[in-house]
Structures are given as C-alpha cells and as structure tokens.
C-alpha atoms as a PDB file:
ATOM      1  CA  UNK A   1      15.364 -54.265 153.255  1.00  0.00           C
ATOM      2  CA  UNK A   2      11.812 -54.546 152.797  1.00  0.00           C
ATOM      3  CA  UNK A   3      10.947 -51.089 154.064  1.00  0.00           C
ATOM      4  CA  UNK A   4      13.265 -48.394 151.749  1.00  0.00           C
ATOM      5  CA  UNK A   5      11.916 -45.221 153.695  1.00  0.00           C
ATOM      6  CA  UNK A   6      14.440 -42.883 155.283  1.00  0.00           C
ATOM      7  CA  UNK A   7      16.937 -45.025 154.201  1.00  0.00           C
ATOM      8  CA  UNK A   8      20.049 -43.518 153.193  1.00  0.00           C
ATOM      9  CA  UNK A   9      21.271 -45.309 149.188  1.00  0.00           C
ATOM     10  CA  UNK A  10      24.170 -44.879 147.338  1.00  0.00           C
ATOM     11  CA  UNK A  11      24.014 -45.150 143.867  1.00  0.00           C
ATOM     12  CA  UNK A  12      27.613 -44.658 141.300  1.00  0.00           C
ATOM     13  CA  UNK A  13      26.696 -44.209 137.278  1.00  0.00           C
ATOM     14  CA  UNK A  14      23.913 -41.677 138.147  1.00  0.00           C
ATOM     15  CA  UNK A  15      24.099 -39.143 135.843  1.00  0.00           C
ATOM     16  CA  UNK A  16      22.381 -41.643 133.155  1.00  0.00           C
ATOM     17  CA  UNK A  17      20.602 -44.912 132.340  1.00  0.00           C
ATOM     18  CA  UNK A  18      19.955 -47.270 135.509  1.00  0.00           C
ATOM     19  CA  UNK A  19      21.617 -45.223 137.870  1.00  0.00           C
ATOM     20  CA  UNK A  20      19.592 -42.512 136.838  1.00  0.00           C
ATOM     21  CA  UNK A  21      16.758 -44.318 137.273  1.00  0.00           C
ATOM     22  CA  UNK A  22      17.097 -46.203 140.292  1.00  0.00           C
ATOM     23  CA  UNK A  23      17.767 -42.668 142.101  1.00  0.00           C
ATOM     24  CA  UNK A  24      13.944 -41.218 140.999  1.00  0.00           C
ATOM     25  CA  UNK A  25      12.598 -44.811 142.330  1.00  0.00           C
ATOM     26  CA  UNK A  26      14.761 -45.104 145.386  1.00  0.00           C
ATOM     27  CA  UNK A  27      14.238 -41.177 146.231  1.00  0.00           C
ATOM     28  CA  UNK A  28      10.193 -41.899 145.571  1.00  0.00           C
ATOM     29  CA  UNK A  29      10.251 -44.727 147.859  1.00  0.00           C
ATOM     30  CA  UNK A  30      11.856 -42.705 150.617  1.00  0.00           C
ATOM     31  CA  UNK A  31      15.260 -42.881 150.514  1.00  0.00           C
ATOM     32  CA  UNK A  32      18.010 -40.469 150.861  1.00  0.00           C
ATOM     33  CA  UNK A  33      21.066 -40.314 148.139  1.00  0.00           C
ATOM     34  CA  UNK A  34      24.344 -40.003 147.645  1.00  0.00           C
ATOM     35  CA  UNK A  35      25.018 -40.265 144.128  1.00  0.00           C
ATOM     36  CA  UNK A  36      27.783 -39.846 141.740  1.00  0.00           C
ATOM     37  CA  UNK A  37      29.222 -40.049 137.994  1.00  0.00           C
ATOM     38  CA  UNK A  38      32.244 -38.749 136.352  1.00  0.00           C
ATOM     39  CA  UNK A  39      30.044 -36.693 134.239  1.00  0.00           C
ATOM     40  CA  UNK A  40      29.481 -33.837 136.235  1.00  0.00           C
ATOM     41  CA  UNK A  41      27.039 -32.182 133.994  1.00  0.00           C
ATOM     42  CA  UNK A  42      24.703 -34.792 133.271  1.00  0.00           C
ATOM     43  CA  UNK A  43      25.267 -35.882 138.085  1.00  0.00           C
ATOM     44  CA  UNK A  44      24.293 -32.226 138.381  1.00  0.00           C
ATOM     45  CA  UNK A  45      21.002 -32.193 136.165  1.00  0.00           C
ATOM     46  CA  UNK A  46      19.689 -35.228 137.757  1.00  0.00           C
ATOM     47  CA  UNK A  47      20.675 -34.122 141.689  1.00  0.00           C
ATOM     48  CA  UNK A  48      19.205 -30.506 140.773  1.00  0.00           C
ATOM     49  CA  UNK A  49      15.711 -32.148 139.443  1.00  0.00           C
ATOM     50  CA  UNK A  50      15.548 -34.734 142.671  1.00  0.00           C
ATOM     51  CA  UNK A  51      16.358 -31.855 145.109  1.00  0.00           C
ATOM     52  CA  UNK A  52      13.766 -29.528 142.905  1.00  0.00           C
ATOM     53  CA  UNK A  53      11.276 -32.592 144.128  1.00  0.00           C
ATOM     54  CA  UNK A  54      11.857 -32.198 147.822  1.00  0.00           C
ATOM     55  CA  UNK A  55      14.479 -34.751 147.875  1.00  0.00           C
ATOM     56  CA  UNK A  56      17.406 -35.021 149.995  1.00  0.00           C
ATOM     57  CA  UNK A  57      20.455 -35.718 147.947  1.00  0.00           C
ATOM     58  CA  UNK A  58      24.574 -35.455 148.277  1.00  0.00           C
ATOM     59  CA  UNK A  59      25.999 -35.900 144.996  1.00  0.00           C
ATOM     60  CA  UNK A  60      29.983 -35.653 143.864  1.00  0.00           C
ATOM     61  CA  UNK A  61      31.902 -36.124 140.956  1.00  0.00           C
ATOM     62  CA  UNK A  62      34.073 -39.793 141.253  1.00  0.00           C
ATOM     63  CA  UNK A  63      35.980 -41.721 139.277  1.00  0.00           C
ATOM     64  CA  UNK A  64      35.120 -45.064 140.582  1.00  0.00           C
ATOM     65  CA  UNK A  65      38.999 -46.704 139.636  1.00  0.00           C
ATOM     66  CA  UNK A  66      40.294 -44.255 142.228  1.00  0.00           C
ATOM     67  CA  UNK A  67      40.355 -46.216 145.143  1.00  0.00           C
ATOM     68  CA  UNK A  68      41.735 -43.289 147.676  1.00  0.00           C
ATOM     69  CA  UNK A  69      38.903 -41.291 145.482  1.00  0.00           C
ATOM     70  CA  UNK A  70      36.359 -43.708 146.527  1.00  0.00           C
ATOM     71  CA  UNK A  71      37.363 -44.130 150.295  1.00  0.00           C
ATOM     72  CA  UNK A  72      37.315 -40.625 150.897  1.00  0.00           C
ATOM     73  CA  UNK A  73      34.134 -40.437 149.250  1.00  0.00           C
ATOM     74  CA  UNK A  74      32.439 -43.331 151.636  1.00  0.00           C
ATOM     75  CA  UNK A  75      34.168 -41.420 154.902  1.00  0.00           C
ATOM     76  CA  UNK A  76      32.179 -37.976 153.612  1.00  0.00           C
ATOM     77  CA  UNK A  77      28.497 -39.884 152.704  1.00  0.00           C
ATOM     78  CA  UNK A  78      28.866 -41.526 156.041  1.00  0.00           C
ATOM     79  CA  UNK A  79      29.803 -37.985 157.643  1.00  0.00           C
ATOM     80  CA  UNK A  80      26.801 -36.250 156.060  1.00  0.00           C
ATOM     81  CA  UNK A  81      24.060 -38.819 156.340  1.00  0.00           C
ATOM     82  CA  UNK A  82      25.150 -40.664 159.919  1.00  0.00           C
ATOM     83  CA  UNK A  83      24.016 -43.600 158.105  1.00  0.00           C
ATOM     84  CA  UNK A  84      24.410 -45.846 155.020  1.00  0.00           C
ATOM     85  CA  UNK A  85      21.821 -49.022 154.022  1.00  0.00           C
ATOM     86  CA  UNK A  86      22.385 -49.679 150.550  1.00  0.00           C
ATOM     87  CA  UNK A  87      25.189 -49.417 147.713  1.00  0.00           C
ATOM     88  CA  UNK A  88      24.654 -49.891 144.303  1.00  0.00           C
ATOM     89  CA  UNK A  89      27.819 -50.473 142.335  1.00  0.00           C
ATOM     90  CA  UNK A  90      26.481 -49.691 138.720  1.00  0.00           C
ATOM     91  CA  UNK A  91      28.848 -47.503 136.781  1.00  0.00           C
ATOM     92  CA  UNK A  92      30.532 -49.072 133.802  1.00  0.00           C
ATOM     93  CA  UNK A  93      31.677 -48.363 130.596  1.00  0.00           C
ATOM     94  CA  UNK A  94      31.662 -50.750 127.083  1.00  0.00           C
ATOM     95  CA  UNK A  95      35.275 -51.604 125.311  1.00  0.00           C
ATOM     96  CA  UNK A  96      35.033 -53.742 121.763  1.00  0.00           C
ATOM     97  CA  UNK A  97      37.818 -55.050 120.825  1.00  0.00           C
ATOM     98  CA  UNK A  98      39.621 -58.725 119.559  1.00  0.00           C
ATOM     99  CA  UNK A  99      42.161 -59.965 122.657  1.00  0.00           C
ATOM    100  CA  UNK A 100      45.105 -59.528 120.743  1.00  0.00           C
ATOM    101  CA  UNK A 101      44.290 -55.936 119.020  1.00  0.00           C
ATOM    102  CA  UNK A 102      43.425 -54.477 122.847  1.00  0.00           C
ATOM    103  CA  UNK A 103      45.515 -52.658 123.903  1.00  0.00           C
ATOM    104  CA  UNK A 104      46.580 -52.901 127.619  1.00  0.00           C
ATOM    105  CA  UNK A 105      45.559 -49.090 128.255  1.00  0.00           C
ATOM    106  CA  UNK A 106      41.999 -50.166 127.064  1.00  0.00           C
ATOM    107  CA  UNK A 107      41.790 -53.330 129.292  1.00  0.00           C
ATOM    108  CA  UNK A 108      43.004 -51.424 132.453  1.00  0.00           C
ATOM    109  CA  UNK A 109      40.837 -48.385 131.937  1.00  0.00           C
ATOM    110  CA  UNK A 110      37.714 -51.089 131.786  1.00  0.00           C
ATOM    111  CA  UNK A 111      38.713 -53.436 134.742  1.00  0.00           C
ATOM    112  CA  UNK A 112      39.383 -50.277 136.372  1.00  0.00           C
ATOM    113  CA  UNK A 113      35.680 -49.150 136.550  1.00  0.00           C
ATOM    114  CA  UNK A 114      33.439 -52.423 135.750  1.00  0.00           C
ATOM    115  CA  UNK A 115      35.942 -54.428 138.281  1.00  0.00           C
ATOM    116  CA  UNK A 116      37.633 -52.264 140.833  1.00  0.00           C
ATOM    117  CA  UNK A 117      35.043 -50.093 140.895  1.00  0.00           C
ATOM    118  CA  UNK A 118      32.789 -52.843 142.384  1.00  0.00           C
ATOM    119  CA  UNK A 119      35.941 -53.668 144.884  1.00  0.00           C
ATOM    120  CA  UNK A 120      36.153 -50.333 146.008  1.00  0.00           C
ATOM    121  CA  UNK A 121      32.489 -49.226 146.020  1.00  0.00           C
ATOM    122  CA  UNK A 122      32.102 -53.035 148.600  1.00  0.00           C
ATOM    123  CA  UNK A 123      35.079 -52.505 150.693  1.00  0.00           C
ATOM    124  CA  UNK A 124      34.752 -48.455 150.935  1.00  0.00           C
ATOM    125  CA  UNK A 125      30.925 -48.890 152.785  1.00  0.00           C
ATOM    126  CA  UNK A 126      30.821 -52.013 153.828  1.00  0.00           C
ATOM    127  CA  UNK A 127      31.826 -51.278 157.432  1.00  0.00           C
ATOM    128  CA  UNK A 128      29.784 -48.449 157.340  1.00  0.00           C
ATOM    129  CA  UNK A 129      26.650 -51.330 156.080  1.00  0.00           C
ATOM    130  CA  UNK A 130      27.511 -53.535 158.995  1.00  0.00           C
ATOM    131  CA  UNK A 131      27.343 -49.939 162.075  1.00  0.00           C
ATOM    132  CA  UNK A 132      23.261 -49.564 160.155  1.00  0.00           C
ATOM    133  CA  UNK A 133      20.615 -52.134 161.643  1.00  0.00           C
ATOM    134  CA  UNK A 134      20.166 -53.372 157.597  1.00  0.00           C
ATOM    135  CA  UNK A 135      22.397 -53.298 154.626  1.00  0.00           C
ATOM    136  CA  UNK A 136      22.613 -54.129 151.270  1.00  0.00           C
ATOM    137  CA  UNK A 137      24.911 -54.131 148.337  1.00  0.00           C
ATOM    138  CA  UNK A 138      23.714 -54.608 144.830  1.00  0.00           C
ATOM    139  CA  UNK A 139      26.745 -55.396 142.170  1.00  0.00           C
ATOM    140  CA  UNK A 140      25.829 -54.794 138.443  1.00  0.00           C
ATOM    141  CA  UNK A 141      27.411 -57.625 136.376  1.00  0.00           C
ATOM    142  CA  UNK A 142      25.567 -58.559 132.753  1.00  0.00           C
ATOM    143  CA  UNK A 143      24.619 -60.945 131.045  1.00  0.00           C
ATOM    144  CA  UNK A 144      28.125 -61.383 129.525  1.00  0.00           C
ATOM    145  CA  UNK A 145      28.798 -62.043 133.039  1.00  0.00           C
ATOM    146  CA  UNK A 146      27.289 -65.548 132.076  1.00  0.00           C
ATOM    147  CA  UNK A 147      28.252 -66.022 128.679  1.00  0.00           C
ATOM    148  CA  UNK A 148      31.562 -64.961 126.587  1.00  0.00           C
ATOM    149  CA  UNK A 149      31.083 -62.781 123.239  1.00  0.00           C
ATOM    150  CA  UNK A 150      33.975 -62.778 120.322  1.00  0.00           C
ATOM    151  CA  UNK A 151      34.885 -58.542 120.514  1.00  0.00           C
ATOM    152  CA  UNK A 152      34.096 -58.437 124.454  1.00  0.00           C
ATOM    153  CA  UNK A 153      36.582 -60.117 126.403  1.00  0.00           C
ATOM    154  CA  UNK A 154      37.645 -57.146 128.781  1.00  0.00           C
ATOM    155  CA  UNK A 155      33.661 -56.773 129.504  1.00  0.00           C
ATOM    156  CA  UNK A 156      33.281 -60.384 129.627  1.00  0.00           C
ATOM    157  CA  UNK A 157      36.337 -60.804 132.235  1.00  0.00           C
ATOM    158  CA  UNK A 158      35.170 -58.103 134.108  1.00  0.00           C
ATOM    159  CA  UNK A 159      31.327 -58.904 134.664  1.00  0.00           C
ATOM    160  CA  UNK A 160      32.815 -62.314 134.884  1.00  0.00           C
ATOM    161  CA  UNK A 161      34.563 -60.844 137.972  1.00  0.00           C
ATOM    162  CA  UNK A 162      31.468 -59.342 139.617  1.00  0.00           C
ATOM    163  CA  UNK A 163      30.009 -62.194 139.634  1.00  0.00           C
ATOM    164  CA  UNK A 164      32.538 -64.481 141.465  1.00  0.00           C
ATOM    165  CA  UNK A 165      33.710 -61.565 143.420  1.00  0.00           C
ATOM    166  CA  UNK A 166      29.317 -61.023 144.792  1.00  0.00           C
ATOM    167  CA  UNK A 167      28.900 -64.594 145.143  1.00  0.00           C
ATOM    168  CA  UNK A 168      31.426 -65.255 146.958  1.00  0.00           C
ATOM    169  CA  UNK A 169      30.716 -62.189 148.912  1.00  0.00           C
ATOM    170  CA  UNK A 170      27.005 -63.141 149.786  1.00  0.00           C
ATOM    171  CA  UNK A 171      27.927 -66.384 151.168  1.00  0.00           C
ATOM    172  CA  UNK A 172      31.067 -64.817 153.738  1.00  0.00           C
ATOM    173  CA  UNK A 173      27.803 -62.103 154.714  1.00  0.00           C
ATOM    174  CA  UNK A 174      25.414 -65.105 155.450  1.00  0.00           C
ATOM    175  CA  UNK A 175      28.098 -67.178 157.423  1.00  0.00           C
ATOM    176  CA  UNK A 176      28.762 -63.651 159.107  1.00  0.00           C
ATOM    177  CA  UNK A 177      25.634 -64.075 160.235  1.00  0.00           C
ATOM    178  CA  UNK A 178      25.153 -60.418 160.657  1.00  0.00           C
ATOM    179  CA  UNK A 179      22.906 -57.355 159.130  1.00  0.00           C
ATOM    180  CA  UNK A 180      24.321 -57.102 155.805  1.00  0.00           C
ATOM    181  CA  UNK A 181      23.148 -59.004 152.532  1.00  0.00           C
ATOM    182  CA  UNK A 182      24.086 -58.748 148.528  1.00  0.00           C
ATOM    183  CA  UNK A 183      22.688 -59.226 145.170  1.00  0.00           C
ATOM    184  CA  UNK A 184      24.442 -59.944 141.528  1.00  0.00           C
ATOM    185  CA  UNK A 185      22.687 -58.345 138.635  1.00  0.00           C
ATOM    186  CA  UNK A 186      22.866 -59.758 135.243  1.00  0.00           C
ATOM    187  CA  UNK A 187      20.596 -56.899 132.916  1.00  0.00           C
ATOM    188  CA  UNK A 188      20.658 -57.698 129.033  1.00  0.00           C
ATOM    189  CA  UNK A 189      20.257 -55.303 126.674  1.00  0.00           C
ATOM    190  CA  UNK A 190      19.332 -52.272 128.330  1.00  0.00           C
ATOM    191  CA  UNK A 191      17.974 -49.146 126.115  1.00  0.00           C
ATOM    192  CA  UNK A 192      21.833 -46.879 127.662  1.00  0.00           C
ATOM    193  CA  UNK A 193      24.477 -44.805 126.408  1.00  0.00           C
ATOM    194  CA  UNK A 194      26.614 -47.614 127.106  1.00  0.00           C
ATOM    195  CA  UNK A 195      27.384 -48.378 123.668  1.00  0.00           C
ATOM    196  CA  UNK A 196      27.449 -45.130 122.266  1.00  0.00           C
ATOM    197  CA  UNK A 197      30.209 -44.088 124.656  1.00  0.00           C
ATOM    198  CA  UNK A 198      32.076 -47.380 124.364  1.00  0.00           C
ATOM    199  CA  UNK A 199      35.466 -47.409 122.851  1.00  0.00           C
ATOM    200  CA  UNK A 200      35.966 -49.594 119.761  1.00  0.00           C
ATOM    201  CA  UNK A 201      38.549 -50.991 118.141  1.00  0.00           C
ATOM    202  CA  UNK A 202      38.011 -52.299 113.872  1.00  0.00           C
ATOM    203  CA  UNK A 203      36.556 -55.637 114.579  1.00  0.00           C
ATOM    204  CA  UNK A 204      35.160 -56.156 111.277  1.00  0.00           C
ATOM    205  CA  UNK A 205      36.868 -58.799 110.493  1.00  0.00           C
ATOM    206  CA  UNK A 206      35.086 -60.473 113.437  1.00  0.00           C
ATOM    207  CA  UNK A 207      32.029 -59.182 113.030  1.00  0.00           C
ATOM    208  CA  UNK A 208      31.950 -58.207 109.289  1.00  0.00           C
ATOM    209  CA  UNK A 209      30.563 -54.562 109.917  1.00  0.00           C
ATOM    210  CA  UNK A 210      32.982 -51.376 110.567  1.00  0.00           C
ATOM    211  CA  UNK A 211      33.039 -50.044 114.279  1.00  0.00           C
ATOM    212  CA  UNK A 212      29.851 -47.462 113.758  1.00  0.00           C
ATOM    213  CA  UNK A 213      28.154 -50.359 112.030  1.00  0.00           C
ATOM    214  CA  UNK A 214      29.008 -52.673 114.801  1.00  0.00           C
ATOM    215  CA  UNK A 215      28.065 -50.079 117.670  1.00  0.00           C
ATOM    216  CA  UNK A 216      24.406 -49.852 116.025  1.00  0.00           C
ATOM    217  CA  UNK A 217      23.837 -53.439 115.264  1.00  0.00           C
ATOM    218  CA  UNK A 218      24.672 -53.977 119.205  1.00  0.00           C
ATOM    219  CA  UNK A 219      22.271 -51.280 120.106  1.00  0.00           C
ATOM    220  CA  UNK A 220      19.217 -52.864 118.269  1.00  0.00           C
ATOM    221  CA  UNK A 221      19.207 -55.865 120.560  1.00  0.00           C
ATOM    222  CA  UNK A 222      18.965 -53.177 123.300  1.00  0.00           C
ATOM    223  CA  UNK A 223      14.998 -53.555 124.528  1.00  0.00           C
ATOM    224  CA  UNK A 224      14.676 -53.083 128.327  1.00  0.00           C
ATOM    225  CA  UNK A 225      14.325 -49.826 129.335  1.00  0.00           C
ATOM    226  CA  UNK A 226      16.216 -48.537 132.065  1.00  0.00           C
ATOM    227  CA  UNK A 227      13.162 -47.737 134.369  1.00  0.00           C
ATOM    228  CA  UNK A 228      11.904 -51.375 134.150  1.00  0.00           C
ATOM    229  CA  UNK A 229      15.672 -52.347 135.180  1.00  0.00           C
ATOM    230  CA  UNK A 230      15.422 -50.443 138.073  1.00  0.00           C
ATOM    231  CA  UNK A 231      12.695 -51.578 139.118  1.00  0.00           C
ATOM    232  CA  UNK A 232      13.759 -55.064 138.464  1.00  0.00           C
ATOM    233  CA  UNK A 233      16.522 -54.452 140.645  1.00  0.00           C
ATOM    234  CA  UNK A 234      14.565 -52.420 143.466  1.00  0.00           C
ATOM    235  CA  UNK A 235      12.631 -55.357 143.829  1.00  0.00           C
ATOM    236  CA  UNK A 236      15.453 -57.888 144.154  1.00  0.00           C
ATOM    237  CA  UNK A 237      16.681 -55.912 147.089  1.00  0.00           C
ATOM    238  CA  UNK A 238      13.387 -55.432 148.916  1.00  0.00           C
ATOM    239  CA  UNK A 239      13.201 -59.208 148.477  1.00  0.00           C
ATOM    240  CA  UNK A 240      17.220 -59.813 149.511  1.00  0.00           C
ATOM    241  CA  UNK A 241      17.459 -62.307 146.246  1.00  0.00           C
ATOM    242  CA  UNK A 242      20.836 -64.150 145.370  1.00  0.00           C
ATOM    243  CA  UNK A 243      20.727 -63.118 141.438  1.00  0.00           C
ATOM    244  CA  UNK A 244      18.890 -61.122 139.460  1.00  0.00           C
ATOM    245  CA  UNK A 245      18.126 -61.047 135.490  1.00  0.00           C
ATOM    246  CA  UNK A 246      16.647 -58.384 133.559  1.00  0.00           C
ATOM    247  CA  UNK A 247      14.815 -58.892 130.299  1.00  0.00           C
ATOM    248  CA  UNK A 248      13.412 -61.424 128.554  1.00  0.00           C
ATOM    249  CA  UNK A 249      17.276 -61.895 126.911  1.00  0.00           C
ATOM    250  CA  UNK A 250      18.926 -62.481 130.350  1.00  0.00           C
ATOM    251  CA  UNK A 251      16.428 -65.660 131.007  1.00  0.00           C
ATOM    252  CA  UNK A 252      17.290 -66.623 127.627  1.00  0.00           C
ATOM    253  CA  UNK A 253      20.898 -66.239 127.989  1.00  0.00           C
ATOM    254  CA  UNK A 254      20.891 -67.854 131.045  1.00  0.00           C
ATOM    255  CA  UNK A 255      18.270 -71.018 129.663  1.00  0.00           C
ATOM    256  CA  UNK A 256      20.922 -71.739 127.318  1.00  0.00           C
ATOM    257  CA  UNK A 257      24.127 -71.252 128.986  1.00  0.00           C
ATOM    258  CA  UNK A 258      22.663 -74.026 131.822  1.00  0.00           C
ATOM    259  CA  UNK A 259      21.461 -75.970 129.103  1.00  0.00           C
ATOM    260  CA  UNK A 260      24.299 -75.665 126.581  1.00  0.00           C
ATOM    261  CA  UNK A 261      27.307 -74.626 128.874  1.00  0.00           C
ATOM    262  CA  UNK A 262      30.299 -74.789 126.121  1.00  0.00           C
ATOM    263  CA  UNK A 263      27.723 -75.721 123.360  1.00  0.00           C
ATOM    264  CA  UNK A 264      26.407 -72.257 122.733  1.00  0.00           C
ATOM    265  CA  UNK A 265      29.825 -70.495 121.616  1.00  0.00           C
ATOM    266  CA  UNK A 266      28.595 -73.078 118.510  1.00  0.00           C
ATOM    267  CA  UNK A 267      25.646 -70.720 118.402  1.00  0.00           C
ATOM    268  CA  UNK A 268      27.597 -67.761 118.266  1.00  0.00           C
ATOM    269  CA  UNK A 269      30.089 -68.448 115.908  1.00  0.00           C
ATOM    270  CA  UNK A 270      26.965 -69.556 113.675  1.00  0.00           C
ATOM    271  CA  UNK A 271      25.460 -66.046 114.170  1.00  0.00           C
ATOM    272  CA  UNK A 272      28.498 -64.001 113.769  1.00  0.00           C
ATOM    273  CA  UNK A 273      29.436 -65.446 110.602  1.00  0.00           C
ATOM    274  CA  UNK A 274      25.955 -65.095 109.738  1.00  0.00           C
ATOM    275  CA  UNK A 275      26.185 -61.585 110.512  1.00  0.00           C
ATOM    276  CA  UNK A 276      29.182 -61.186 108.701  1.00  0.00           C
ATOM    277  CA  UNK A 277      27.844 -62.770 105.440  1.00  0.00           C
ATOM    278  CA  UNK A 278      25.260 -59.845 105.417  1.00  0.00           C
ATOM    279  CA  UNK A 279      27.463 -57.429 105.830  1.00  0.00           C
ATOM    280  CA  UNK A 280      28.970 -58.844 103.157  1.00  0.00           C
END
C-alpha cells in the first residue's frame, strides 16, 4: 500500500494518542476514515476537526471487547464506504498489578481490549480486506510484547498475544498468496494517556513507590511522541514491513532481549530493587 490516496482506513483508539494521530496523517495523505473510541467526547472532537478540514470521516462509539459490537460495526464501515484497505487495531488500555493481587475482573477487562480487540478488529474486516484490490492490517503490540516486566503481566500476556497471533497471521496471508498483508508494532514509551488512565493495584512492595508514584516514574521513560509513532507506523505500511519498533527504547529493548534472551530479567530485578532502594 504504497499509494494511501482515496483509500478508505480504519483506525480504533482515536479519540487520543496514536490513533489520534495516525487519523490527521492518514486523512492528509488521502485517505478516508472510519474511526472509533469508547470515549465519545474526546472520538467526537477529533472527527469534528478532520471533517472541519474537508475530510471524509465515519466515526462511532465501540467497545472493542464486544465482538457482536465490532462485527456490526465492520458490516456498517463496509456499507458506507463500499470499500475497506487498511485496519489499525490500536486501542488499549494499561493494568499494574503483581499476578497474584490481580484480580480476574482486571485481567479480563485488559485481554478483552489489548487481545480480543485485535481478534475481532482482524476477523471483523478481513473479508472485507481480501473483496479491495490491497489490504492491510497493522496490530499494535509493545515493547512488553518482547520482554516481561514485574507489575505487567496482563499487558505483557496480552501484547505477547498480538504478537504470535500477527505473526502467525502474516505468514497464512503470504501462503494465501492473495491481496492482503500485516504488520506487528512494538512502540516504547510513547508520550499517551495510557498510564494515566491505567488501573493500578499497590505494587510498592515491588516497585518500592505507592501507585501515583509508580504511575509517574513509568511516565518519565515516556519520550516518543505520538506523531513520530504514527508516522513510524505509516511508513511500515507503505513499505508492507514484517515488524515495526518505535523509539530509540524499542531497538534497545529488542538489542538486548536477542542478545540476553532470559539474561535481562537479571537486569530488571537489578533496576527495580534499585528503584526501590530510592524510594526508600
């Protein structure tokens, strides 16, 4: 998908952050939308501002973990536009919390979005992808879809997930031989709401620091903004890459997880004791 113009995207998380983003670039480059968050408010502000622009843009409220929700919502893009070329699975929500303090309400609610809604967002438009002459899915996993972090094991099994679940997906499209193609995304820390809207459990005596504490710390290490991730990704699409990392922390992330590939939990454990002892 080298050429974006008049080409219709879909874009979940796009009231905010990278989806936010990638709907100004993609709309500048040509493209239709369909876009859509759970915060209506914030979906409305950002369709209202595109269509102010001269841009042509369906937008509706979804919860992503609804998969009857989502279906119905891939039937009505496909019913308004004729057409669909590209999906980009991106909402996703933060949970911190130790394994055994989560509770299972907390681990379903973030599978439910960062996981399913990845499953549904695929399988809703994907035969809709395969009816266009070229289409393309782009699946937001992280970084901690390459390593594990103490305090993020429902994110980390979840981005995990994405992963496996868009790898494995890329090869059946290939071996399809067919119009359809699909990218992984691994951003670090990018400068979101994420983490201010995450939930959080008292992991201090993980990380040494109560849960505001904790929230802040994480946000520090947040330096890529979210218009340099969406053009990150943009560009992975236009040049139908496997994987793509974002930031100067993803390459590092990734450098030492090939490198070190049980050896950097070491590395962790040093720095979140470390952490802890300046807490204090």
């Amino acid at each position: 998908m080298k050429v974006l113009d008049n080409r219709v995207a879909v874009i979940t998380g796009a009231a905010s952050g990278i989806g936010k983003c990638l709907a100004e670039q993609l709309a500048a480059a040509g493209c239709k939308l369909a876009i859509s968050d759970v915060n209506a408010e914030g979906l409305e502000q950002v369709a209202d501002a595109l269509r102010a622009a001269g841009h042509d843009v369906h937008s509706q409220v979804l919860d992503v973990a609804d998969r009857a929700a989502f279906h119905a919502y891939a039937d009505q893009v496909f019913a308004h536009f004729g057409s669909v070329n590209l999906v980009i699975n991106n909402a996703g929500v933060a949970l911190g919390a130790t394994v055994e303090d989560m509770s299972y309400e907390d681990f379903d609610w973030l599978m439910g979005i960062n996981f399913w809604g990845v499953v549904h967002g695929t399988k809703a438009f994907l035969p809709y992808l395969k009816q266009a002459d070229q289409g393309h899915i782009v699946n937001i996993s992280s970084v901690f879809g390459l390593i594990g972090i103490p305090t993020q094991s429902a994110y980390n099994a979840a981005k995990f997930a994405v992963k496996g679940f868009t790898e494995s997906l890329r090869m059946e499209l290939e071996l399809d031989g067919g119009n359809v193609s699909c990218t992984t995304v691994h951003p670090g820390g990018i400068k979101t709401n994420i983490a201010r809207n995450a939930r959080m459990n008292d992991v201090s005596h993980i990380t040494g620091a109560d849960s505001e504490t904790a929230r802040k710390e994480f946000e520090k290490l947040f330096r890529t903004t979210p218009e340099a991730a969406a053009r990150t990704i943009i560009n992975g699409v236009r040049n139908n890459k496997r994987r793509v990392l974002i930031g100067s922390d993803a390459y590092a992330i990734d450098t030492m997880q090939r490198s070190m590939p049980t050896m950097y939990q070491k590395l962790v454990i040093g720095g979140q004791k470390m952490m802890r002892k300046r807490q204090g």
